[in-house]
PDB file of N, CA and C in Angstrom:
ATOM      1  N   UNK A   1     110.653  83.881 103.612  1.00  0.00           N
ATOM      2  CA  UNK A   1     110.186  84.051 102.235  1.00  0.00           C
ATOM      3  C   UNK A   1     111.302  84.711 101.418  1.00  0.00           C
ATOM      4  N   UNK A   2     111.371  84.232  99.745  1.00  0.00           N
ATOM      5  CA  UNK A   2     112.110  84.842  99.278  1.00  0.00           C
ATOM      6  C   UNK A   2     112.085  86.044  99.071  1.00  0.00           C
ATOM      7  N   UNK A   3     112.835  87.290  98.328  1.00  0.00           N
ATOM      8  CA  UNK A   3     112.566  88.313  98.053  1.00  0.00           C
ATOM      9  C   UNK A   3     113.593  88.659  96.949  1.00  0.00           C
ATOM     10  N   UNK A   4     112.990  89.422  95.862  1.00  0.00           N
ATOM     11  CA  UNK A   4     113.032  89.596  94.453  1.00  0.00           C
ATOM     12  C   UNK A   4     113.140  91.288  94.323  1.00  0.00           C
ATOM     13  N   UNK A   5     114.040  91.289  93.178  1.00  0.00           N
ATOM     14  CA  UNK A   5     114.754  92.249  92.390  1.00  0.00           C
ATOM     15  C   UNK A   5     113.740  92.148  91.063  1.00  0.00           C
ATOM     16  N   UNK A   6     113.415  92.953  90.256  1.00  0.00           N
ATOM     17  CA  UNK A   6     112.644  93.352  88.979  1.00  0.00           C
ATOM     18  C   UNK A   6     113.934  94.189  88.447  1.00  0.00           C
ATOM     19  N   UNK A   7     114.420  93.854  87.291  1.00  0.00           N
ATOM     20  CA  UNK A   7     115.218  94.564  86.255  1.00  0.00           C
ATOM     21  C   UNK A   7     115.225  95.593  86.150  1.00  0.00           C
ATOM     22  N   UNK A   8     115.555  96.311  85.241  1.00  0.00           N
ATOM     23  CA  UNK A   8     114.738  97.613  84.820  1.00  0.00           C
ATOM     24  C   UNK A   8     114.275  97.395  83.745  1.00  0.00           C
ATOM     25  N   UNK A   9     114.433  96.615  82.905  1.00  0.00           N
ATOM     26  CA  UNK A   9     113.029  96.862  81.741  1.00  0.00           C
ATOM     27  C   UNK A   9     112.262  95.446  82.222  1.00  0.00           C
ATOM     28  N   UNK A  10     112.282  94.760  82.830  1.00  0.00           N
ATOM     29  CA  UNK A  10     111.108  93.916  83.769  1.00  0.00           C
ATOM     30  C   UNK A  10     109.733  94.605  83.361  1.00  0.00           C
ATOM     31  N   UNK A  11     108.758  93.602  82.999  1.00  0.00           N
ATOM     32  CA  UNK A  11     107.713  94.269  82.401  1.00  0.00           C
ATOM     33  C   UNK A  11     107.091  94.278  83.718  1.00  0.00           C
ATOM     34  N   UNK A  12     106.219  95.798  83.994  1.00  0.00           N
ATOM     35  CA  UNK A  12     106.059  96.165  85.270  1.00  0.00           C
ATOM     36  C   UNK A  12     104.726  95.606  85.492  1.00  0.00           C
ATOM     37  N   UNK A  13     103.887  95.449  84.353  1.00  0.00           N
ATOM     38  CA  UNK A  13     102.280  94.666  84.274  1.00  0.00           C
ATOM     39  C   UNK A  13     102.726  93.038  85.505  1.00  0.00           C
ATOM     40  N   UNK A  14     103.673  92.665  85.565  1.00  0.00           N
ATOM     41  CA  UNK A  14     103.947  91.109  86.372  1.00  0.00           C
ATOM     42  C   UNK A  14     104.359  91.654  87.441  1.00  0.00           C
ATOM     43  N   UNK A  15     104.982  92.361  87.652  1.00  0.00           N
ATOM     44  CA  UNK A  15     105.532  93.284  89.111  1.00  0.00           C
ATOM     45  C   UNK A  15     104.053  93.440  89.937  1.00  0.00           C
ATOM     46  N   UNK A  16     103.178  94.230  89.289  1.00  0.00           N
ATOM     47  CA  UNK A  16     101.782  95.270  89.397  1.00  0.00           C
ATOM     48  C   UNK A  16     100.967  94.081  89.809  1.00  0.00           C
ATOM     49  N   UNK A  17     101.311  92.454  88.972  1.00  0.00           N
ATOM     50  CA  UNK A  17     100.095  91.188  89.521  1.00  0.00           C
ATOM     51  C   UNK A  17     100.686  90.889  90.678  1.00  0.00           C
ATOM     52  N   UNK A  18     101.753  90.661  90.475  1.00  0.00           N
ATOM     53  CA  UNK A  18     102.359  89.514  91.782  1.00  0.00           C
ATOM     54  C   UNK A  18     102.222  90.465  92.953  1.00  0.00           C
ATOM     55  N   UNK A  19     102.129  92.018  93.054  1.00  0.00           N
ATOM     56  CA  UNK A  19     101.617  92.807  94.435  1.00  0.00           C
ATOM     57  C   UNK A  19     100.360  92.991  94.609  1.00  0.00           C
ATOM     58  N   UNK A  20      99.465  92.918  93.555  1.00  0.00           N
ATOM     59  CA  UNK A  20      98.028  92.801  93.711  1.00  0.00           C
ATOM     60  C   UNK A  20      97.502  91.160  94.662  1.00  0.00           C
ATOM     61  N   UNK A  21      98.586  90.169  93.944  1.00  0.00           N
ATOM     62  CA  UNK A  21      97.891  89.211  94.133  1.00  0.00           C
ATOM     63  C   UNK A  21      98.773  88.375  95.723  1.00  0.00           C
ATOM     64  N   UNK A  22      99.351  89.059  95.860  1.00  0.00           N
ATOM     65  CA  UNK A  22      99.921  88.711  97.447  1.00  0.00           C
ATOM     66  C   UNK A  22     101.185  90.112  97.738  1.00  0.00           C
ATOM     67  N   UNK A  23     100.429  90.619  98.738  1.00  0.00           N
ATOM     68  CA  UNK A  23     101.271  91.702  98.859  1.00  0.00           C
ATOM     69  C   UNK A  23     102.271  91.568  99.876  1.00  0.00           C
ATOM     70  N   UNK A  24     101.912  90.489 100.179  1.00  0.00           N
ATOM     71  CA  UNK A  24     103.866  89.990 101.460  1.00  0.00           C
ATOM     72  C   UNK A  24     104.757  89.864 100.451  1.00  0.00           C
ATOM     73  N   UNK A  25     104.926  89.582  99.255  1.00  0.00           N
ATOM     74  CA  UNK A  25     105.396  89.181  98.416  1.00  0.00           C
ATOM     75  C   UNK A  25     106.726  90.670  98.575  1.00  0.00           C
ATOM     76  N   UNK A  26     108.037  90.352  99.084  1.00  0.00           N
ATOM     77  CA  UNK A  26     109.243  91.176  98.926  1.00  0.00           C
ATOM     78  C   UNK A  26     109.668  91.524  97.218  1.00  0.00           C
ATOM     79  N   UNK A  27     108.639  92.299  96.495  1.00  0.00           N
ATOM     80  CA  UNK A  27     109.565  93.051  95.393  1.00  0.00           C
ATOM     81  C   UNK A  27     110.086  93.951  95.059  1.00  0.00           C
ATOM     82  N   UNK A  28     110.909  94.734  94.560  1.00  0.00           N
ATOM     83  CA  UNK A  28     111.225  95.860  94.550  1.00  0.00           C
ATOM     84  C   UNK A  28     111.777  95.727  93.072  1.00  0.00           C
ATOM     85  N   UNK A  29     111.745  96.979  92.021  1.00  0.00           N
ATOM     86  CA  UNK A  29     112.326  97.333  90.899  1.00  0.00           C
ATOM     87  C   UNK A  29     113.627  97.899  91.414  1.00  0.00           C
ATOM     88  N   UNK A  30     114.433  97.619  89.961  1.00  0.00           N
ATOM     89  CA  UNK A  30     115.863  98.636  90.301  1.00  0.00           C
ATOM     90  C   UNK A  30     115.683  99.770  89.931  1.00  0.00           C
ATOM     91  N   UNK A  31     114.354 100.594  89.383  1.00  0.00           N
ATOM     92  CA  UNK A  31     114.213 101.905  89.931  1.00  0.00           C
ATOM     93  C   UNK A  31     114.166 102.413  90.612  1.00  0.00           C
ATOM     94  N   UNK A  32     113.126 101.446  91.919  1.00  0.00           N
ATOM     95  CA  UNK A  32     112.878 101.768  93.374  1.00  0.00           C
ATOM     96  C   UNK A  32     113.701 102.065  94.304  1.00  0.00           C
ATOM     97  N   UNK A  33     114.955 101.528  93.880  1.00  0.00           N
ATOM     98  CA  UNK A  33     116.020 101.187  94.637  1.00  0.00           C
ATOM     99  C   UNK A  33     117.667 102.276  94.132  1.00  0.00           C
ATOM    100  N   UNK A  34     117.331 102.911  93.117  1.00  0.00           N
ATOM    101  CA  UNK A  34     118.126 104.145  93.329  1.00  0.00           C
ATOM    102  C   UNK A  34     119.207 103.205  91.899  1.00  0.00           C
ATOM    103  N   UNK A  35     119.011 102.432  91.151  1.00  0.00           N
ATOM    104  CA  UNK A  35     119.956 101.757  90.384  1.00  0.00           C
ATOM    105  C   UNK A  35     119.702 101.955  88.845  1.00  0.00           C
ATOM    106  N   UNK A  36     118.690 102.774  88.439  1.00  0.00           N
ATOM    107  CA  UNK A  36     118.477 103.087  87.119  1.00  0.00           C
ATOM    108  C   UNK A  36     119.647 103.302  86.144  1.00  0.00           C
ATOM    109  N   UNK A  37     119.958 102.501  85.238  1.00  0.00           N
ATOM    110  CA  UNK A  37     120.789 102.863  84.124  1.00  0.00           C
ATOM    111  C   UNK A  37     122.325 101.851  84.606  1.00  0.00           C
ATOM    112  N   UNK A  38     122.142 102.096  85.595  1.00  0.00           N
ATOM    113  CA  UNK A  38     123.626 100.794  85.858  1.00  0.00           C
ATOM    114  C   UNK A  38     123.956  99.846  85.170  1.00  0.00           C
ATOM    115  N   UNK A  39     125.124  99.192  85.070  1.00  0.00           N
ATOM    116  CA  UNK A  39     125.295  97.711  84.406  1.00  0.00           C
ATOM    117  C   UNK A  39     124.726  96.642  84.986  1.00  0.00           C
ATOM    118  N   UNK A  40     124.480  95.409  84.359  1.00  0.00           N
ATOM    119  CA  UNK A  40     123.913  94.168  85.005  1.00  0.00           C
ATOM    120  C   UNK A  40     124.850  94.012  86.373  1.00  0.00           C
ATOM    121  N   UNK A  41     126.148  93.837  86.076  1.00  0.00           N
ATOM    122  CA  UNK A  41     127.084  93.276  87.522  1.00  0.00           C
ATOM    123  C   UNK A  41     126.902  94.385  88.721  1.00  0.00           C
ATOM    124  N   UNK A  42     126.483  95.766  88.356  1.00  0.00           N
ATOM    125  CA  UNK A  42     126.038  96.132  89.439  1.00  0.00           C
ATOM    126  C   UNK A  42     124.624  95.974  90.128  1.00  0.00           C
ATOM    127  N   UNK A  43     124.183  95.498  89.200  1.00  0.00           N
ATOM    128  CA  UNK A  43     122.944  95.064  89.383  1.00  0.00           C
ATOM    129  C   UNK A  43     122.688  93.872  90.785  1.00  0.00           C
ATOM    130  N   UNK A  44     124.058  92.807  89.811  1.00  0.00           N
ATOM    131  CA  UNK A  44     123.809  91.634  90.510  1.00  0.00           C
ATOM    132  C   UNK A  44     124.309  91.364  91.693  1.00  0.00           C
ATOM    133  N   UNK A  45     125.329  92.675  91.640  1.00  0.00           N
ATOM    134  CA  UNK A  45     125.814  92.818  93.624  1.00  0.00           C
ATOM    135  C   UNK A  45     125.120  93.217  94.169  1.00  0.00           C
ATOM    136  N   UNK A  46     124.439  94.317  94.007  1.00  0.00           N
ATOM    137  CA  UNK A  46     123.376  94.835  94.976  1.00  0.00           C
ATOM    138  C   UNK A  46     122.644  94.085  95.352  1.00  0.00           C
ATOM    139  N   UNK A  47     122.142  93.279  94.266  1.00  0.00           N
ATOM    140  CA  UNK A  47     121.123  92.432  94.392  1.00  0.00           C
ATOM    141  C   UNK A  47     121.185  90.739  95.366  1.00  0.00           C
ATOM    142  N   UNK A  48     122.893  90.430  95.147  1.00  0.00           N
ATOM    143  CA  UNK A  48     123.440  89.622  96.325  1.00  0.00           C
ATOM    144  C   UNK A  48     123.377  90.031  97.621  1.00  0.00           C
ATOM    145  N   UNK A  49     124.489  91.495  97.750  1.00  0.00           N
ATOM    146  CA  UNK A  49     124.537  91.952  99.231  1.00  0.00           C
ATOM    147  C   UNK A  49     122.921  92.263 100.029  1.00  0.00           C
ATOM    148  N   UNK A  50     121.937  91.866  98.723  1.00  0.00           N
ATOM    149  CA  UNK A  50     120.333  92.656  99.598  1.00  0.00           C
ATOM    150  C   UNK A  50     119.523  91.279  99.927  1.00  0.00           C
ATOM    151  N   UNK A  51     120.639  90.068  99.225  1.00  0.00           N
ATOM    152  CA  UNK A  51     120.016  88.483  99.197  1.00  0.00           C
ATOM    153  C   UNK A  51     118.398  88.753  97.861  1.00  0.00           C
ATOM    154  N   UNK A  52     118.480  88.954  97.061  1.00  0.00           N
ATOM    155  CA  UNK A  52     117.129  88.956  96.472  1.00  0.00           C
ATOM    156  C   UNK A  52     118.021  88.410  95.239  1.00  0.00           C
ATOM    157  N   UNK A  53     116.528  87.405  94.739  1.00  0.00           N
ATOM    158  CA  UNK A  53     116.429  86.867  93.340  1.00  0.00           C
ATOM    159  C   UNK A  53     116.049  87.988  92.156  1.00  0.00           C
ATOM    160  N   UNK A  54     116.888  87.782  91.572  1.00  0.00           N
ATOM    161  CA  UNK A  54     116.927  88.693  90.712  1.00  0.00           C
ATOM    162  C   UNK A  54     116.050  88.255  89.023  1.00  0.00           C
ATOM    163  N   UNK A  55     114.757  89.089  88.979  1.00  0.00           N
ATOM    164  CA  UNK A  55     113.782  88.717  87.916  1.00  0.00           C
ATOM    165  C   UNK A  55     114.173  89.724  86.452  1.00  0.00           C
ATOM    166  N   UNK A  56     114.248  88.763  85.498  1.00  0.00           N
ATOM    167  CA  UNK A  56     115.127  89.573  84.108  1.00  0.00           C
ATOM    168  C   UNK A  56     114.174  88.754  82.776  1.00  0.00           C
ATOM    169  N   UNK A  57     114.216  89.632  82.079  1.00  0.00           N
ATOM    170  CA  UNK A  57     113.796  89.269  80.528  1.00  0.00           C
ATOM    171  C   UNK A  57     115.095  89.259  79.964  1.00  0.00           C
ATOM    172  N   UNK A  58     116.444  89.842  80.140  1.00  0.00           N
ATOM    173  CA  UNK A  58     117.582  90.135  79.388  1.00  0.00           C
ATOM    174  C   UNK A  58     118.574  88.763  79.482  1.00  0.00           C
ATOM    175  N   UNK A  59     118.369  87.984  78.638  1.00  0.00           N
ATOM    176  CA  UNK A  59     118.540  86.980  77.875  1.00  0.00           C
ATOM    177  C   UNK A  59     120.278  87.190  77.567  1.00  0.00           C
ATOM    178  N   UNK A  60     120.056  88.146  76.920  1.00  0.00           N
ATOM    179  CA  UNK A  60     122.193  89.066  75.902  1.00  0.00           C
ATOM    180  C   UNK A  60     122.740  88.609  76.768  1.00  0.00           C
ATOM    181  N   UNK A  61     122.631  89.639  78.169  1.00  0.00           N
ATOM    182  CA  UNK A  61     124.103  89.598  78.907  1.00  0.00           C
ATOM    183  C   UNK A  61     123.758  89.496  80.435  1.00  0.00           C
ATOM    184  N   UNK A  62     122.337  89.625  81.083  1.00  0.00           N
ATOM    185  CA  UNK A  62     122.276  89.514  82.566  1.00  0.00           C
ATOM    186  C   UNK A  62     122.645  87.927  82.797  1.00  0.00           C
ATOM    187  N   UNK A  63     122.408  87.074  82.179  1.00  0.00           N
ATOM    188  CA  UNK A  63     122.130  85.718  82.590  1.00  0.00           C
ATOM    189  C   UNK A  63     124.010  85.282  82.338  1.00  0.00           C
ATOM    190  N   UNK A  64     124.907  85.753  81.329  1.00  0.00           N
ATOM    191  CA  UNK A  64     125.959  85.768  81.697  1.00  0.00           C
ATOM    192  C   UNK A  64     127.120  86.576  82.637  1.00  0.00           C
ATOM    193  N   UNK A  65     126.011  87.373  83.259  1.00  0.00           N
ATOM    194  CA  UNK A  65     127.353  88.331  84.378  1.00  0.00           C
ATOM    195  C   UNK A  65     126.907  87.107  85.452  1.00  0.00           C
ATOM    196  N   UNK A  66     125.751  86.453  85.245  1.00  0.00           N
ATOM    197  CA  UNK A  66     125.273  85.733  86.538  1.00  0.00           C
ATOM    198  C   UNK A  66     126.351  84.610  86.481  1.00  0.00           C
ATOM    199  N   UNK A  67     126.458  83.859  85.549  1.00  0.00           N
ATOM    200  CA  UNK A  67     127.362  83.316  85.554  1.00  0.00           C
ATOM    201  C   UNK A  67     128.577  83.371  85.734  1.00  0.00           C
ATOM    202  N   UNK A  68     128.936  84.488  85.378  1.00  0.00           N
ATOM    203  CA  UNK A  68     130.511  84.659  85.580  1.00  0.00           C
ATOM    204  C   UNK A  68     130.411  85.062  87.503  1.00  0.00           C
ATOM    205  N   UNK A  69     129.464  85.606  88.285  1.00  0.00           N
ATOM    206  CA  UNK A  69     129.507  86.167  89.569  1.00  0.00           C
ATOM    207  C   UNK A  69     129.798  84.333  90.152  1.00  0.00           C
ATOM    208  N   UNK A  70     128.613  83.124  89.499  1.00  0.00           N
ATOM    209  CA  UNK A  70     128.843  81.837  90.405  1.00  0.00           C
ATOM    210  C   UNK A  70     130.588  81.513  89.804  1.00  0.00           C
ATOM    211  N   UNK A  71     130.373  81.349  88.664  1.00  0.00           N
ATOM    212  CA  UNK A  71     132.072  80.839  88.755  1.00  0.00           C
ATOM    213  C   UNK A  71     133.305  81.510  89.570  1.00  0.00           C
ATOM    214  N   UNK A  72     133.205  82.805  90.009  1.00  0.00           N
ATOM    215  CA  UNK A  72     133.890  83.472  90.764  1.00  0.00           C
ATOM    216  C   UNK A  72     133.689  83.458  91.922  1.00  0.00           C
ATOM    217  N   UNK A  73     132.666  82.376  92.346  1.00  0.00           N
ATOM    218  CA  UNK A  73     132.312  82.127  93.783  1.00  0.00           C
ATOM    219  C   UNK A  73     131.976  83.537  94.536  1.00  0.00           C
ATOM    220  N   UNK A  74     131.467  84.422  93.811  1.00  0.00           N
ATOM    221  CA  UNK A  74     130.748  85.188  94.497  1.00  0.00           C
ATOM    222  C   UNK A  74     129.271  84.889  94.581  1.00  0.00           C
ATOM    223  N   UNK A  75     128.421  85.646  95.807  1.00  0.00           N
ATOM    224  CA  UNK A  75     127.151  85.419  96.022  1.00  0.00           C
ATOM    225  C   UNK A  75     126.180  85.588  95.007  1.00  0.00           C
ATOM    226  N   UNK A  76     125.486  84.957  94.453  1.00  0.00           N
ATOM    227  CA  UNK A  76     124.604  85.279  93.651  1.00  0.00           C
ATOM    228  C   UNK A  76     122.529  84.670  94.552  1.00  0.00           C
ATOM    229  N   UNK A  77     122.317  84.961  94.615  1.00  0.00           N
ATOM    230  CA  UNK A  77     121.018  84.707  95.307  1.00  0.00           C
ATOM    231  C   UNK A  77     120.296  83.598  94.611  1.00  0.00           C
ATOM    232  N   UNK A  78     120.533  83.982  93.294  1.00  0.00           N
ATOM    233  CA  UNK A  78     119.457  83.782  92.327  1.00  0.00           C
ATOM    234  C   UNK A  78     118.815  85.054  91.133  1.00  0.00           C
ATOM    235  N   UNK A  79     118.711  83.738  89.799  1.00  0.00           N
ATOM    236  CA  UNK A  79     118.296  84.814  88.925  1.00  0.00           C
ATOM    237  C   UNK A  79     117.023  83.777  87.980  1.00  0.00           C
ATOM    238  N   UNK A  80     115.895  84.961  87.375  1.00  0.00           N
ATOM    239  CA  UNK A  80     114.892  83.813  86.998  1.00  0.00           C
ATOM    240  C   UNK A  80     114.920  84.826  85.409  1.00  0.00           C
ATOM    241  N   UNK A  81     115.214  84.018  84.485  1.00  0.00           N
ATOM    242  CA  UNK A  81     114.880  84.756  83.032  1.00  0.00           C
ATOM    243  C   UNK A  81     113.613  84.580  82.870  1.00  0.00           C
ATOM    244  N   UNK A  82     112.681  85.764  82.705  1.00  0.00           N
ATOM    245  CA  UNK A  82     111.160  84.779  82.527  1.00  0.00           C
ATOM    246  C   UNK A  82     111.484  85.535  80.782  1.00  0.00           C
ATOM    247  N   UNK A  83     110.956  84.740  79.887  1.00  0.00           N
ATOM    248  CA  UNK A  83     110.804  84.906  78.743  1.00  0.00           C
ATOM    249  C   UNK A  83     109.485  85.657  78.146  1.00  0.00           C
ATOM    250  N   UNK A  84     109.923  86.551  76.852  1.00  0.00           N
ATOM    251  CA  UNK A  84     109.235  88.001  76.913  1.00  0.00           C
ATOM    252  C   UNK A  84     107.490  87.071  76.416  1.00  0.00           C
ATOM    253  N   UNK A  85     107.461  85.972  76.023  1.00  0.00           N
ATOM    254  CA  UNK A  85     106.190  85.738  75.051  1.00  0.00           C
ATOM    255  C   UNK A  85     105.426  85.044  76.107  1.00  0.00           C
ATOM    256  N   UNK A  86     106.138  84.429  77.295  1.00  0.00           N
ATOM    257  CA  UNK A  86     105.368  84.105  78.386  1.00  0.00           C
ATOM    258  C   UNK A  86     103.801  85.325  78.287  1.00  0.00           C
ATOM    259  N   UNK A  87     102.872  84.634  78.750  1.00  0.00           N
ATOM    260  CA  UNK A  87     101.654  85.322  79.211  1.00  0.00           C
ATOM    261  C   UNK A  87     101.731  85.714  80.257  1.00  0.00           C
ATOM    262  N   UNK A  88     101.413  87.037  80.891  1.00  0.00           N
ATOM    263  CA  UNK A  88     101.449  88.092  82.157  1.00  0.00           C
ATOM    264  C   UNK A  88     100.946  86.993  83.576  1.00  0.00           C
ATOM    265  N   UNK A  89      99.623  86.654  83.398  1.00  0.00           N
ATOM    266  CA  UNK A  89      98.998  85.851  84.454  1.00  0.00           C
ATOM    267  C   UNK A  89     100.506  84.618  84.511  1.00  0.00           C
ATOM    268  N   UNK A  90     100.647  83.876  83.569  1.00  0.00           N
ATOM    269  CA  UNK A  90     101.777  82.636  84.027  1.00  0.00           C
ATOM    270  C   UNK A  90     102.879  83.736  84.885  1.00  0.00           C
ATOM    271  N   UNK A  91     103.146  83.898  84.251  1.00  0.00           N
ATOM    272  CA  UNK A  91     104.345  84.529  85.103  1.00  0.00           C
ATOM    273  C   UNK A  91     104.059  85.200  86.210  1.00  0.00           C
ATOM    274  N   UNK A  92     103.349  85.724  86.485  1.00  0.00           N
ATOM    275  CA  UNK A  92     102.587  85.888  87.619  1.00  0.00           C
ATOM    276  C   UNK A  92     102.650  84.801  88.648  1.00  0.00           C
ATOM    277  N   UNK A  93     101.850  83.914  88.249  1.00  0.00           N
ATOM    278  CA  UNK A  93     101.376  82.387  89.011  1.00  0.00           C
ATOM    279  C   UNK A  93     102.728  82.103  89.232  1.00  0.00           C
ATOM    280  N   UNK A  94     103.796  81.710  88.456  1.00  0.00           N
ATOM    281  CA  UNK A  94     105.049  81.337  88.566  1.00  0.00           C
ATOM    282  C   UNK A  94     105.700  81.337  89.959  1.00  0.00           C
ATOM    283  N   UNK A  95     105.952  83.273  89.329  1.00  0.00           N
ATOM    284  CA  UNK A  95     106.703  83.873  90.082  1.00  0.00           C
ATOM    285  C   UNK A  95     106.007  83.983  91.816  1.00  0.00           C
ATOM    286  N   UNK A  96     104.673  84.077  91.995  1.00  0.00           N
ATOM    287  CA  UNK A  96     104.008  83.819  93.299  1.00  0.00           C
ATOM    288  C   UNK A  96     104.601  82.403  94.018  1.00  0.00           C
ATOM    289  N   UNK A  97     104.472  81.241  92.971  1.00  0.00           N
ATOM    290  CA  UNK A  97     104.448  79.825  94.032  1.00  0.00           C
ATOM    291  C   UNK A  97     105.913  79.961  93.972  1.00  0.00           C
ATOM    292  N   UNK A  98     107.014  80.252  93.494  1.00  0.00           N
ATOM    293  CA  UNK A  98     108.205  80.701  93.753  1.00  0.00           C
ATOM    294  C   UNK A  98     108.574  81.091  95.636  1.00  0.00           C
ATOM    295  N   UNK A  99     107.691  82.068  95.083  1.00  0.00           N
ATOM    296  CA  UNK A  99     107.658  82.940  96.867  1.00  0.00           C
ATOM    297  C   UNK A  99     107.681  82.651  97.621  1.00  0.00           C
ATOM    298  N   UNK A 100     106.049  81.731  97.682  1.00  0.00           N
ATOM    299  CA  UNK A 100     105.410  81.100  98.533  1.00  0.00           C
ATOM    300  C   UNK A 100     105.877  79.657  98.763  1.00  0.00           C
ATOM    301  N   UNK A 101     106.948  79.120  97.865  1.00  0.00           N
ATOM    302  CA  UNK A 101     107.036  77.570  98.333  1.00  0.00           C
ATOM    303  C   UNK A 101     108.684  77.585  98.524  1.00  0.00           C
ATOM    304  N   UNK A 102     109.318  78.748  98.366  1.00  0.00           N
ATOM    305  CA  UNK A 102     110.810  78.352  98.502  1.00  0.00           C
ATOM    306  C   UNK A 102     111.208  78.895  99.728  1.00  0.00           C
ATOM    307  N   UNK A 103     112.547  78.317 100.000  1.00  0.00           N
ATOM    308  CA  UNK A 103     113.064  78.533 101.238  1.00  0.00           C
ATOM    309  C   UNK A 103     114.179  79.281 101.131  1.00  0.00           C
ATOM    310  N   UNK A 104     114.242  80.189 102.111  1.00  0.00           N
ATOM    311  CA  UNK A 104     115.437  81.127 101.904  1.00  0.00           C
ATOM    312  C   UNK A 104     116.833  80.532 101.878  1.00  0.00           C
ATOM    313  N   UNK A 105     117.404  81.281 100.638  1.00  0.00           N
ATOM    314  CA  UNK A 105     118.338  80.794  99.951  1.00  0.00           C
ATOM    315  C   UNK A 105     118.490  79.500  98.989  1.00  0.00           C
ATOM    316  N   UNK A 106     117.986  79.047  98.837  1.00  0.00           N
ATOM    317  CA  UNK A 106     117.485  77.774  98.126  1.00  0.00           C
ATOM    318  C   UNK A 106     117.585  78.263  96.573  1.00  0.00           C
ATOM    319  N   UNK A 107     118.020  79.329  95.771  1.00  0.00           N
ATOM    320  CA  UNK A 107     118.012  79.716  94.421  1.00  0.00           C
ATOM    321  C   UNK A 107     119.606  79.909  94.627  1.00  0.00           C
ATOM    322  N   UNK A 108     120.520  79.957  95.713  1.00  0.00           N
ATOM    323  CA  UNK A 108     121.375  80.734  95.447  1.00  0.00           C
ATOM    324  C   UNK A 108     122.514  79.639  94.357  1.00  0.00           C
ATOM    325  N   UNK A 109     123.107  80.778  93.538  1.00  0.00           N
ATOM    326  CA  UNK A 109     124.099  80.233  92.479  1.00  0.00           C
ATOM    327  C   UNK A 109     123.441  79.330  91.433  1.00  0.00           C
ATOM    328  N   UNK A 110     121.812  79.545  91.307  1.00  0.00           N
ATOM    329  CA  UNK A 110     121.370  79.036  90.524  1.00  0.00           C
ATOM    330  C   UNK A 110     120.850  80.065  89.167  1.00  0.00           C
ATOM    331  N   UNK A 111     120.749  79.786  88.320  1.00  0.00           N
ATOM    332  CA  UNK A 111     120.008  80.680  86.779  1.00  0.00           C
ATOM    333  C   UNK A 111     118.766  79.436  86.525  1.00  0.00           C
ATOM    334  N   UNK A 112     117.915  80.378  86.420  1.00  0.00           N
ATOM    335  CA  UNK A 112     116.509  79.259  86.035  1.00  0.00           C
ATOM    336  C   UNK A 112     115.375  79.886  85.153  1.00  0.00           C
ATOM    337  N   UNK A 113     114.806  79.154  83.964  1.00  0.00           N
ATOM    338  CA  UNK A 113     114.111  80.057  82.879  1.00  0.00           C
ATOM    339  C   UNK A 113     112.772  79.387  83.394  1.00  0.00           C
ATOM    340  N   UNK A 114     111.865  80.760  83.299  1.00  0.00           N
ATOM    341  CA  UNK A 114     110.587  80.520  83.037  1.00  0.00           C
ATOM    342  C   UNK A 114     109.676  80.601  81.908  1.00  0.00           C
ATOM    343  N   UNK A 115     108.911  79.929  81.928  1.00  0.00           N
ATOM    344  CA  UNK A 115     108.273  79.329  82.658  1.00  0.00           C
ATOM    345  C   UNK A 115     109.195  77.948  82.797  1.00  0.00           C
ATOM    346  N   UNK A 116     108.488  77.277  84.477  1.00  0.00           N
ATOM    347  CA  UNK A 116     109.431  76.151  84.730  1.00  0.00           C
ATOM    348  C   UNK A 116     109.111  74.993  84.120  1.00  0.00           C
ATOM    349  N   UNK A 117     107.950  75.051  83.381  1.00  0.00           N
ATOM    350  CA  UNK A 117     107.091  73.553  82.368  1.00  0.00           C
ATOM    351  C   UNK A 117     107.569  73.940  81.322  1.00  0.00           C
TER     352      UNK A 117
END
């Protein structure tokens, strides 16, 4: 199963469903994880060397360090922009059959916006 990174301003209400609503589900915030206040690229190493998809609303500049990490042929796992006007439950649902239907490593060096319809 995959396993996922939450931003830090990641709205925590979709964090709070997707563990209510399957708790195998590997998430962790970059609060949880000792990374509060860091830059995105440190973000997105940690988040390589730990193999987790990395879940972002930050549109500006996470979705381009991601890019610049694949063009540099460094590891990137995966990153999912879910967009801020998305509804809590979709993104939820999303981010669950995500989990539940992908295969490890199967996001890597990819950027992908949600919702996927």
């Amino acid at each position: 199963m995959v396993r996922f990174l939450a931003d830090e301003n990641f709205n925590n209400q979709i964090v709070r469903g997707i563990r209510r609503q399957n708790s195998n589900i590997d998430i962790v915030r970059v609060q949880d994880v000792g990374l509060s206040g860091v830059d995105d690229p440190t973000v997105l190493a940690w988040a390589a060397q730990e193999k987790r998809i990395v879940l972002t609303h930050d549109v500006a500049t996470m979705i381009s360090f991601a890019y610049d990490r694949i063009e540099s042929e460094l590891s990137m796992p995966g990153l999912f922009e879910v967009n801020r006007r998305v509804a809590v439950g979709l993104a939820i649902e999303e981010i669950i059959l995500i989990a539940e239907c992908s295969l490890e490593g199967e996001w890597e060096g990819q950027v992908r916006f949600l919702p996927l319809s």
